[in-house]
N, C-alpha and C. Protein backbone atom coordinates (compact mmCIF):
# COMPACT_ATOMS: atom_id res chain seq x y z
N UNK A 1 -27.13 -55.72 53.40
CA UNK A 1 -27.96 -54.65 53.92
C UNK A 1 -29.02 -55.23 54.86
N UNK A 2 -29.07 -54.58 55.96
CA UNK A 2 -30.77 -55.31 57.03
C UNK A 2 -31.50 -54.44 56.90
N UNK A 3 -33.01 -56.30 56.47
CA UNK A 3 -33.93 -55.60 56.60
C UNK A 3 -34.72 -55.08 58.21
N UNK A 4 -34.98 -54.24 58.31
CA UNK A 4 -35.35 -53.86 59.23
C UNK A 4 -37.16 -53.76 59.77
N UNK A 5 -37.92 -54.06 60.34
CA UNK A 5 -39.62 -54.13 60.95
C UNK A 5 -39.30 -54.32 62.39
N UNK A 6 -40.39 -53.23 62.57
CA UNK A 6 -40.62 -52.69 63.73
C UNK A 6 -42.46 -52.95 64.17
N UNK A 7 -42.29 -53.86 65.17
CA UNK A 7 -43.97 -54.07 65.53
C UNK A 7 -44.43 -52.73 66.90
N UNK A 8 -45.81 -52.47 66.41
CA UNK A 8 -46.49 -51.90 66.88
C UNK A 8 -47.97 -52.00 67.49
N UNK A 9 -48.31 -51.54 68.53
CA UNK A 9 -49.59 -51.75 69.41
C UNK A 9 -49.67 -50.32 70.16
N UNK A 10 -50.56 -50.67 70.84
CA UNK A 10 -50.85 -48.94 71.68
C UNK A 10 -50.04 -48.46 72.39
N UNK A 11 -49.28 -48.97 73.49
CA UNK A 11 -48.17 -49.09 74.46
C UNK A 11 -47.06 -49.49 74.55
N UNK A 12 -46.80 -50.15 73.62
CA UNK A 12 -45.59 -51.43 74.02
C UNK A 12 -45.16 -51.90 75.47
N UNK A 13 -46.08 -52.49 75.70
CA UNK A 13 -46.26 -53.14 77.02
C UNK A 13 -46.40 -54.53 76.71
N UNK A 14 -47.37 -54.82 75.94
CA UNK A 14 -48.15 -56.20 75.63
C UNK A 14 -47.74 -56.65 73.94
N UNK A 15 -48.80 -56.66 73.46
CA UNK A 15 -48.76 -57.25 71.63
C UNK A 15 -47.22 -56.81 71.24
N UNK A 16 -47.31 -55.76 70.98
CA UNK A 16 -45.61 -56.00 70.24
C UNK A 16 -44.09 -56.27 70.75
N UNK A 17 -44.36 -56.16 72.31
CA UNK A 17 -43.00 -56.52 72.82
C UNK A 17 -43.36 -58.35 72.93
N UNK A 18 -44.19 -58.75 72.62
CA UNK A 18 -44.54 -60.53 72.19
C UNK A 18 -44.21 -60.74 71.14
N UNK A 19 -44.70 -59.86 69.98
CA UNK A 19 -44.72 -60.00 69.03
C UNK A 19 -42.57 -59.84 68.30
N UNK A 20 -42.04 -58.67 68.84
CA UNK A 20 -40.92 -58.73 68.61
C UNK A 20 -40.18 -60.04 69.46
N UNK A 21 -40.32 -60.57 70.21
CA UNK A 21 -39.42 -61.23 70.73
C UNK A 21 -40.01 -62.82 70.50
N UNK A 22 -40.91 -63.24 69.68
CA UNK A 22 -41.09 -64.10 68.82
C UNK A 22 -41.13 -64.21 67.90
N UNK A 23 -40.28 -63.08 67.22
CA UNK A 23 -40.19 -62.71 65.66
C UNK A 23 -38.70 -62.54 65.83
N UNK A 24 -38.13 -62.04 66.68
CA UNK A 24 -36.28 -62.21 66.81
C UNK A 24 -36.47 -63.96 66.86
N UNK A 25 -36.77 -64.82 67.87
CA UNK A 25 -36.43 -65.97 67.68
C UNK A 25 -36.78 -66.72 66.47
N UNK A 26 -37.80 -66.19 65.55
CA UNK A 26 -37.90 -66.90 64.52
C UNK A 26 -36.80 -66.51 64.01
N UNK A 27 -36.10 -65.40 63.24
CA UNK A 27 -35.25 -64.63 62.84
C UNK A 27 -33.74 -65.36 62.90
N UNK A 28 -33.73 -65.89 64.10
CA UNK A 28 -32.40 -66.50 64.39
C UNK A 28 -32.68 -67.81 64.58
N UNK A 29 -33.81 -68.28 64.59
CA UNK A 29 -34.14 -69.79 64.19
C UNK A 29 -33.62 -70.37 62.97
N UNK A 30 -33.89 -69.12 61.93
CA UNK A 30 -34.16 -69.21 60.28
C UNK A 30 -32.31 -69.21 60.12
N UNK A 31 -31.72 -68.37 61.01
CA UNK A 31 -30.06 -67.79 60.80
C UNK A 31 -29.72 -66.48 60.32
N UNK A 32 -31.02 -65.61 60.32
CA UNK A 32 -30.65 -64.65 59.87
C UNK A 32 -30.77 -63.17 60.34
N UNK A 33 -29.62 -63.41 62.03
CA UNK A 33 -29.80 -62.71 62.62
C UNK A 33 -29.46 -61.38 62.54
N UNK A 34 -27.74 -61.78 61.36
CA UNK A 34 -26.79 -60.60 61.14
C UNK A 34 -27.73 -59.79 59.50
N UNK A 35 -28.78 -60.64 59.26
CA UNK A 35 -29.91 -60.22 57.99
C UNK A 35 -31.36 -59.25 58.32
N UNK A 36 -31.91 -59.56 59.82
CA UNK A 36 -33.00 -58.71 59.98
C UNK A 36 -32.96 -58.16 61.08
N UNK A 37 -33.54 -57.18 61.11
CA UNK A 37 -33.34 -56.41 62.96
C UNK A 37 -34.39 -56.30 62.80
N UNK A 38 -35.12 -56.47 64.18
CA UNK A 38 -36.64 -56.40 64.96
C UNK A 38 -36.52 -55.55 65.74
N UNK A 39 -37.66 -54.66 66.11
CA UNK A 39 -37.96 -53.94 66.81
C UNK A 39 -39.19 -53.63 67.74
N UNK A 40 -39.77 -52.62 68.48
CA UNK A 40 -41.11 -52.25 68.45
C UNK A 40 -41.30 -51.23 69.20
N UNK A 41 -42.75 -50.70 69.23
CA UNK A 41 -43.11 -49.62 69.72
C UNK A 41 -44.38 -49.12 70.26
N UNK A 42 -45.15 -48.03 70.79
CA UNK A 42 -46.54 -48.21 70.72
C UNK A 42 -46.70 -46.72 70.16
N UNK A 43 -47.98 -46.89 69.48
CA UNK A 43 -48.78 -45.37 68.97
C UNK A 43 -48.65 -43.99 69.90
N UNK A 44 -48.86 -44.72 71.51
CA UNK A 44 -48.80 -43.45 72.22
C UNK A 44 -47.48 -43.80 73.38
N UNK A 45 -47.13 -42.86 73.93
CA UNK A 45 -45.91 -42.86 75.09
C UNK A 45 -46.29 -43.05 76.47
N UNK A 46 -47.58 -43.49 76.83
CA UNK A 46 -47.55 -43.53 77.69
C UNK A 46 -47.34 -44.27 78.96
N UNK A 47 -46.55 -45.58 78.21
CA UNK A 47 -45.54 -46.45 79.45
C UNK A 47 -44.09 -46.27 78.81
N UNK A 48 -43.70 -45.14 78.17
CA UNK A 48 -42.30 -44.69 77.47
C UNK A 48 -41.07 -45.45 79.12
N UNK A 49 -40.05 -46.13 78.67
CA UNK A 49 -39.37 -46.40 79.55
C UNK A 49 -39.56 -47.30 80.90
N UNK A 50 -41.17 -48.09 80.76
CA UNK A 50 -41.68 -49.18 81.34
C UNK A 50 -40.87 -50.50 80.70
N UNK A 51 -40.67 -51.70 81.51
CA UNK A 51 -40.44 -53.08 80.94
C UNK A 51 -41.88 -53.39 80.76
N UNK A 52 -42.10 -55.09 79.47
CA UNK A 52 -43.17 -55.30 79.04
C UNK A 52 -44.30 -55.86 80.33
N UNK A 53 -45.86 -55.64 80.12
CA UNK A 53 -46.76 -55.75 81.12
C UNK A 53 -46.03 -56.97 81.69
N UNK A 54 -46.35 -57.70 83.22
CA UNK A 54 -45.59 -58.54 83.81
C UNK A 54 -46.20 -59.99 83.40
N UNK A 55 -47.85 -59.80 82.61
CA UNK A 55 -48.62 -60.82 82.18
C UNK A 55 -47.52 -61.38 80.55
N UNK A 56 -47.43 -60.37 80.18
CA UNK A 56 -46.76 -60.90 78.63
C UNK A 56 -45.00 -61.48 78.77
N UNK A 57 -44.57 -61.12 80.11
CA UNK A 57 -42.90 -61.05 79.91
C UNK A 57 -43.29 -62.76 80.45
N UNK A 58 -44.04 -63.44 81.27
CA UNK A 58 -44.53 -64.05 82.38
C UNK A 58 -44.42 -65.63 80.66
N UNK A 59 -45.70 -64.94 80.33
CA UNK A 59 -46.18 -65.78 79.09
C UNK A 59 -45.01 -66.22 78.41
N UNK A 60 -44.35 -65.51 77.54
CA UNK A 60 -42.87 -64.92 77.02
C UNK A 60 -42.09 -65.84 77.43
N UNK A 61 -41.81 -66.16 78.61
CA UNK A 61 -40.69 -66.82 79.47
C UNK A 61 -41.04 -68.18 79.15
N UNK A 62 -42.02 -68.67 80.00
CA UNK A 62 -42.77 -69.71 79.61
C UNK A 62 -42.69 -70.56 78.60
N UNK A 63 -42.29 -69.77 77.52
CA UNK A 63 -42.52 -70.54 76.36
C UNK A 63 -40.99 -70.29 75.68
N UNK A 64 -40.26 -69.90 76.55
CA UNK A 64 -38.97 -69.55 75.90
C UNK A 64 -38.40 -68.92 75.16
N UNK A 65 -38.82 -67.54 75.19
CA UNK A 65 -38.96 -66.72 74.54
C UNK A 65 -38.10 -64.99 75.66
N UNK A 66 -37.62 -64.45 74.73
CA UNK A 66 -36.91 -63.51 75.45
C UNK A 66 -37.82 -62.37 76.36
N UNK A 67 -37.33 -61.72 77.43
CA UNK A 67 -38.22 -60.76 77.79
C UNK A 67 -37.94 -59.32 78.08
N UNK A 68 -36.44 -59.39 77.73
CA UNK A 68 -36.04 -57.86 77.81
C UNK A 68 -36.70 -56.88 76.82
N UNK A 69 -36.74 -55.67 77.62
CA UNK A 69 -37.99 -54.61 76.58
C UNK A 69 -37.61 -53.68 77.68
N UNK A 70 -37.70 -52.38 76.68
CA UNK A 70 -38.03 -51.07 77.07
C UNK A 70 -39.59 -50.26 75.88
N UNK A 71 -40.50 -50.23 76.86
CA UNK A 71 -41.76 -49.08 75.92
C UNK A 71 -40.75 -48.02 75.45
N UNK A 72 -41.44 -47.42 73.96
CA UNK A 72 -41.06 -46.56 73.23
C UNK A 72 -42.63 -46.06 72.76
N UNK A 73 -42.09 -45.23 71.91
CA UNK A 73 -43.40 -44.62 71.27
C UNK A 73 -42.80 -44.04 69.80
N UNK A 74 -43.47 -45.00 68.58
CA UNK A 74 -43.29 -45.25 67.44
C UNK A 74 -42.73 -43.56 67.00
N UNK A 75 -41.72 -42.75 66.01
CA UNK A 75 -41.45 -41.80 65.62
C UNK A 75 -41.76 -41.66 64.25
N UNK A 76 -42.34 -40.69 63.81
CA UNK A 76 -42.59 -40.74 62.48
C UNK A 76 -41.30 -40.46 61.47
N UNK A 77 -40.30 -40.54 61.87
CA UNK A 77 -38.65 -40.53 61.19
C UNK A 77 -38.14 -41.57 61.16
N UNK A 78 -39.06 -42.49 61.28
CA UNK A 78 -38.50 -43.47 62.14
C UNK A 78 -38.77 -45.07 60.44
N UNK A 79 -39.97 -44.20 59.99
CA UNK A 79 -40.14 -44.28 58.22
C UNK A 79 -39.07 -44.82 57.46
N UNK A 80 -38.20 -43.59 57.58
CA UNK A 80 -36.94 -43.63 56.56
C UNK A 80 -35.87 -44.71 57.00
N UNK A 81 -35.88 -45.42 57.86
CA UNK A 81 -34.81 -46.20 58.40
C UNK A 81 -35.54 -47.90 57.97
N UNK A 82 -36.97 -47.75 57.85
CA UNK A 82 -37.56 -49.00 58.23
C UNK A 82 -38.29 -49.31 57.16
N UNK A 83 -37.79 -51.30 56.67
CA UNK A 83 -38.46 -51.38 55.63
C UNK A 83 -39.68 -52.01 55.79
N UNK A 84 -40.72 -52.47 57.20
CA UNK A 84 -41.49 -52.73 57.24
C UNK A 84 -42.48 -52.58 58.44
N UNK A 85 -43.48 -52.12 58.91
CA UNK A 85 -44.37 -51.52 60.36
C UNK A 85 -45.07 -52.32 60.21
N UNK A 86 -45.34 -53.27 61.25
CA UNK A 86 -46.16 -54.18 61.72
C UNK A 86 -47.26 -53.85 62.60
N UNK A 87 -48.31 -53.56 62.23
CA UNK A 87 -49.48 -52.87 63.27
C UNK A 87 -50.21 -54.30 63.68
N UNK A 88 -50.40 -54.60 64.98
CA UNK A 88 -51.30 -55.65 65.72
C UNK A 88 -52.81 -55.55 65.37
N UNK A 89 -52.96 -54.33 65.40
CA UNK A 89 -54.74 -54.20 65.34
C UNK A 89 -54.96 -53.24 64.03
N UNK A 90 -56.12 -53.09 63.58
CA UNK A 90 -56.69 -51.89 62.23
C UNK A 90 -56.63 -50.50 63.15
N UNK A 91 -56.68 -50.61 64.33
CA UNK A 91 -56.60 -48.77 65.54
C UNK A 91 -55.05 -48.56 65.04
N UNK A 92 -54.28 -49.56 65.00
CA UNK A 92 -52.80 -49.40 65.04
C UNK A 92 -52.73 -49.03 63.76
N UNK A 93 -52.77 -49.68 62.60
CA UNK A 93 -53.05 -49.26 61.08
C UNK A 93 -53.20 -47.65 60.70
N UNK A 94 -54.50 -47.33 60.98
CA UNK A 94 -55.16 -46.44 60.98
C UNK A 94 -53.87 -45.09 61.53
N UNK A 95 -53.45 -45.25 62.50
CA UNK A 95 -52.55 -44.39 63.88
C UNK A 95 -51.52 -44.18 62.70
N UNK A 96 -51.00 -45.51 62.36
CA UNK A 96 -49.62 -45.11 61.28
C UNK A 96 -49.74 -44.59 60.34
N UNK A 97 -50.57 -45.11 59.75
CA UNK A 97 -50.83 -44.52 58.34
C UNK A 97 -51.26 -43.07 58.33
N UNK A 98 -51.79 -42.26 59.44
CA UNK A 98 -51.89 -40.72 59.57
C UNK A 98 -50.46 -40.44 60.09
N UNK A 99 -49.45 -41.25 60.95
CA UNK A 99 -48.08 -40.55 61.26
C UNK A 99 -46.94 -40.61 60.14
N UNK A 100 -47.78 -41.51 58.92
CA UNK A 100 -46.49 -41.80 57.80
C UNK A 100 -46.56 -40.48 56.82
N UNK A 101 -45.72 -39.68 56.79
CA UNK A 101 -45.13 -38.55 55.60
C UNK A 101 -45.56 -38.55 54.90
N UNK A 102 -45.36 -39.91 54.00
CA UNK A 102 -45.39 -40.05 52.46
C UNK A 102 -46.49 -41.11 52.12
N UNK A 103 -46.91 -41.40 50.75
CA UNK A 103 -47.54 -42.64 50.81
C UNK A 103 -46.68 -43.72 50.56
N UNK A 104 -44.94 -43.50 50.59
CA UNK A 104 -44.64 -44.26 50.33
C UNK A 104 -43.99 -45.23 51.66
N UNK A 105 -44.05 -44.19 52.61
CA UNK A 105 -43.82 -44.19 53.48
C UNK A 105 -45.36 -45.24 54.69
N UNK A 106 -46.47 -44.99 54.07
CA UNK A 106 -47.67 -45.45 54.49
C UNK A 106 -47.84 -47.43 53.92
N UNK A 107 -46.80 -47.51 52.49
CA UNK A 107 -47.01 -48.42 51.88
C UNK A 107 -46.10 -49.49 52.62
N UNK A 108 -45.29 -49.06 54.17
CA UNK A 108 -44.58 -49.83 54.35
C UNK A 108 -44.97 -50.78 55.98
N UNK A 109 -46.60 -50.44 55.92
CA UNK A 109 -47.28 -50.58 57.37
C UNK A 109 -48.01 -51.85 56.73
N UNK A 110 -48.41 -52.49 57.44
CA UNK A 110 -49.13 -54.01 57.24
C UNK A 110 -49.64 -54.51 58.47
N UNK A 111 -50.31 -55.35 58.75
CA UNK A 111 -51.22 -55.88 59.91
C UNK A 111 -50.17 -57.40 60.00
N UNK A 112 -49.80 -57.97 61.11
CA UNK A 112 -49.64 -58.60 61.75
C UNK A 112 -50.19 -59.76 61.22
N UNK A 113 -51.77 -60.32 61.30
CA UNK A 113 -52.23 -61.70 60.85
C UNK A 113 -52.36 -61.44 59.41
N UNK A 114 -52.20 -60.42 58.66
CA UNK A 114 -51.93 -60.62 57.64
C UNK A 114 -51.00 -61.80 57.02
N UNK A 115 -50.33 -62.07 57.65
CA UNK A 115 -49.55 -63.01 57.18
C UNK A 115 -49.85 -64.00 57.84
N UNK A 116 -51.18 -64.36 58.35
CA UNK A 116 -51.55 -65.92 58.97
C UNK A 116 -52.61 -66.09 57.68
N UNK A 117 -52.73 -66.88 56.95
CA UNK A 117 -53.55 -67.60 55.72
C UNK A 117 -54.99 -68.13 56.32
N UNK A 118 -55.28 -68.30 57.53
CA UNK A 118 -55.86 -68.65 58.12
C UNK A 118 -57.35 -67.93 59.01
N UNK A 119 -56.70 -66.33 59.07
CA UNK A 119 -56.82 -65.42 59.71
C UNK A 119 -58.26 -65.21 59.07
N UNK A 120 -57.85 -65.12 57.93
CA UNK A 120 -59.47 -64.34 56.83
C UNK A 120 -59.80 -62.93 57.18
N UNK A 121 -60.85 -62.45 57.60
CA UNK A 121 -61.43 -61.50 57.83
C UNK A 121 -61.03 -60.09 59.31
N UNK A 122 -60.59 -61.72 59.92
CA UNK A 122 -60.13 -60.76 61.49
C UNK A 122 -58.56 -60.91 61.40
N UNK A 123 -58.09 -59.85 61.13
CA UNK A 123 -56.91 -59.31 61.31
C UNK A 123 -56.13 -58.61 62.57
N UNK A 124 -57.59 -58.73 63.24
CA UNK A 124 -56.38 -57.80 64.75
C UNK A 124 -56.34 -58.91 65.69
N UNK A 125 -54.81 -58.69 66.58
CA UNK A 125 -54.42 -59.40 67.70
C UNK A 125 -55.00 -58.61 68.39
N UNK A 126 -56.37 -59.24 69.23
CA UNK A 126 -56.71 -58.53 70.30
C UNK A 126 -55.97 -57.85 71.61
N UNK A 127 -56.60 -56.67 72.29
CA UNK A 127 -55.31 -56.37 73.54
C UNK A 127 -56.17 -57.02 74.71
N UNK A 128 -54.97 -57.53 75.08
CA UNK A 128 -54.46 -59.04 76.42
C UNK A 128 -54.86 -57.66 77.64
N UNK A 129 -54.66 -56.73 77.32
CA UNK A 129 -54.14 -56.06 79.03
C UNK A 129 -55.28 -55.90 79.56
N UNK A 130 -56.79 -55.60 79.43
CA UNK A 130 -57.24 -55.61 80.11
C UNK A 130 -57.77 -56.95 80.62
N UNK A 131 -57.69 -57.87 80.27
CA UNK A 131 -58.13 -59.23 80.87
C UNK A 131 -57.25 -60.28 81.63
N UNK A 132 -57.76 -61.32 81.40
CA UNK A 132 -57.18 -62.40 81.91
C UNK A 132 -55.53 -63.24 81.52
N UNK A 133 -55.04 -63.60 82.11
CA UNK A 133 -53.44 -64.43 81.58
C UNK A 133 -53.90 -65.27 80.18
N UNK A 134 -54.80 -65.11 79.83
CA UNK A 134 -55.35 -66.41 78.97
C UNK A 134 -55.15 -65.86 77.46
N UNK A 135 -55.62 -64.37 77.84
CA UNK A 135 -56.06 -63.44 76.61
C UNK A 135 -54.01 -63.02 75.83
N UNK A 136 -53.20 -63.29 77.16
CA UNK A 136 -52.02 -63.41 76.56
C UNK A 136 -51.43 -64.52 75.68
N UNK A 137 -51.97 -65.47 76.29
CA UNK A 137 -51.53 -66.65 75.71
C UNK A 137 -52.05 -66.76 74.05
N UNK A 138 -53.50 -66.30 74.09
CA UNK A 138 -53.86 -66.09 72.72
C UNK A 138 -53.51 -65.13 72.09
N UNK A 139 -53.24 -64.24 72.69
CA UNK A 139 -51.92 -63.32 71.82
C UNK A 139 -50.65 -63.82 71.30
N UNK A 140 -50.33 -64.78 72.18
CA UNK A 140 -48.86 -65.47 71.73
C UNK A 140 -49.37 -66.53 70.57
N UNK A 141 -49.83 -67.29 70.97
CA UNK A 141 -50.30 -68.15 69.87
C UNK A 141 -50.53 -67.42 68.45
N UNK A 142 -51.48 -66.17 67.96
CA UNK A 142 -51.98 -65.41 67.76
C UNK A 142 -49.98 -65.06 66.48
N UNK A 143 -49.47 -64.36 67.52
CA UNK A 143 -48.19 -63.41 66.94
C UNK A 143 -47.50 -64.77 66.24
N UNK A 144 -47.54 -66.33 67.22
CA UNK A 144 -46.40 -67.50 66.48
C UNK A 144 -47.04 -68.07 65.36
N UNK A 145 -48.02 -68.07 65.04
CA UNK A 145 -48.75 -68.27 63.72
C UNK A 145 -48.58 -67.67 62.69
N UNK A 146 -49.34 -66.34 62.87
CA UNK A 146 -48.31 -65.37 61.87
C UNK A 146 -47.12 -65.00 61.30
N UNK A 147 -45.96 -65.32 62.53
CA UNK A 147 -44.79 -64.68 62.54
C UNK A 147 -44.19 -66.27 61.12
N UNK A 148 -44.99 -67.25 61.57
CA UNK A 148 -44.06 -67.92 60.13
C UNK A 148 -44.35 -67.47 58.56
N UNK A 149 -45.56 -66.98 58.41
CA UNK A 149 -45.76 -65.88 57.29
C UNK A 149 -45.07 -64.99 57.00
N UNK A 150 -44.92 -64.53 57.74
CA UNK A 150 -43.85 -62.67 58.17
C UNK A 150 -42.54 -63.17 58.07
N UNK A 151 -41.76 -64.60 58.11
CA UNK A 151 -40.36 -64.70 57.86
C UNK A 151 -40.31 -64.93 56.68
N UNK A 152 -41.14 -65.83 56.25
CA UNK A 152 -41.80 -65.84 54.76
C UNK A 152 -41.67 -64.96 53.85
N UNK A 153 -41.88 -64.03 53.99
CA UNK A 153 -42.02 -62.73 53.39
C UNK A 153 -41.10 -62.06 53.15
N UNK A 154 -40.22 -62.13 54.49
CA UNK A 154 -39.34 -61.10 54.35
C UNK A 154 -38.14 -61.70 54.19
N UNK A 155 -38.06 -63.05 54.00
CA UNK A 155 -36.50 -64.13 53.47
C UNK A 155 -36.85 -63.71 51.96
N UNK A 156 -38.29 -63.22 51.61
CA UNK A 156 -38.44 -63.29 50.09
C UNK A 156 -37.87 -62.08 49.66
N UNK A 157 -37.83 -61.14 50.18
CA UNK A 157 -37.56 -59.62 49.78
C UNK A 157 -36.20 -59.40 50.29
N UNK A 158 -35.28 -60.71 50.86
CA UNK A 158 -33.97 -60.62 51.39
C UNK A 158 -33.42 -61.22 50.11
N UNK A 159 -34.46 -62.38 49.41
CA UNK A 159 -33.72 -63.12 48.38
C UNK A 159 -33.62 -61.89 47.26
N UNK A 160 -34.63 -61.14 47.26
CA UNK A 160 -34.97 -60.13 46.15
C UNK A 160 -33.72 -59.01 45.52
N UNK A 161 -33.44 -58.94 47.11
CA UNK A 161 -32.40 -57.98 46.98
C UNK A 161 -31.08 -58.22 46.70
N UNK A 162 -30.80 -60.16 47.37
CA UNK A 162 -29.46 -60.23 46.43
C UNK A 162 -29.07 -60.61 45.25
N UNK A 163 -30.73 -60.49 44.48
CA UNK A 163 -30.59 -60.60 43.40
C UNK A 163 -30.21 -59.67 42.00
């Protein structure tokens, strides 16, 4: 059965189309490509059918990392298919947790540096778009830190299940 997480930010322009496409390469780093599907999305639609900002695909490349993306805008049906929502920031948190149905449905949203040990107190990946190429790079850094927590996690709840 795949597990399935879907990252989220305001647009999907920036943070989560980084964030998914350094979380697929961990994914298939680990081998377990035909095991998890990645995704992402943003809170609102309003680059629906844009490729990712040209600062993050730019960064992305750079570091060897994939850059194909289409913006979407997160569905609240979108619940029942998915066993885990990755929100970048507490605005993103906040956004899901009023579009999730159920609470059980709410229990399946989590923050991003949550899974950096390191993180402590500040939990949001800041947004890159209005600034400088720099503010991406610390977004990337930012998502590859975390993201070894987040495979962590979810190889654990892959072991869980074939148990």
């Amino acid at each position: 059965m795949t597990y399935r997480v879907c990252f989220v930010c305001t647009g999907n322009i920036c943070r989560s189309p980084m964030a998914a496409s350094v979380f697929r390469a961990r994914v298939a780093e680990a081998g377990l490509e035909g095991l998890v599907e990645v995704d992402s999305a943003g809170t609102g639609g309003w680059h629906e059918g844009e490729a990712a900002d040209s600062r993050a695909a730019s960064v992305l490349a750079e570091h060897g990392y994939g850059t194909e993306h289409v913006a979407r805008r997160f569905e609240p049906s979108w619940f029942d298919r998915l066993d885990l929502v990755i929100a970048l920031d507490t605005g993103h948190l906040k956004a899901l947790r009023r579009l999730a149905p159920t609470e059980s449905h709410a229990s399946k949203i989590r923050l991003l540096r949550s899974y950096d040990p390191a993180a402590h107190d500040d939990l949001d990946v800041p947004d890159p778009y209005y600034g400088a190429r720099d503010g991406f790079e610390e977004c990337l850094e930012m998502v590859e830190t975390a993201s070894t927590g987040l495979l962590a996690a979810i190889r654990e709840q892959l072991e869980g299940r074939a148990a």
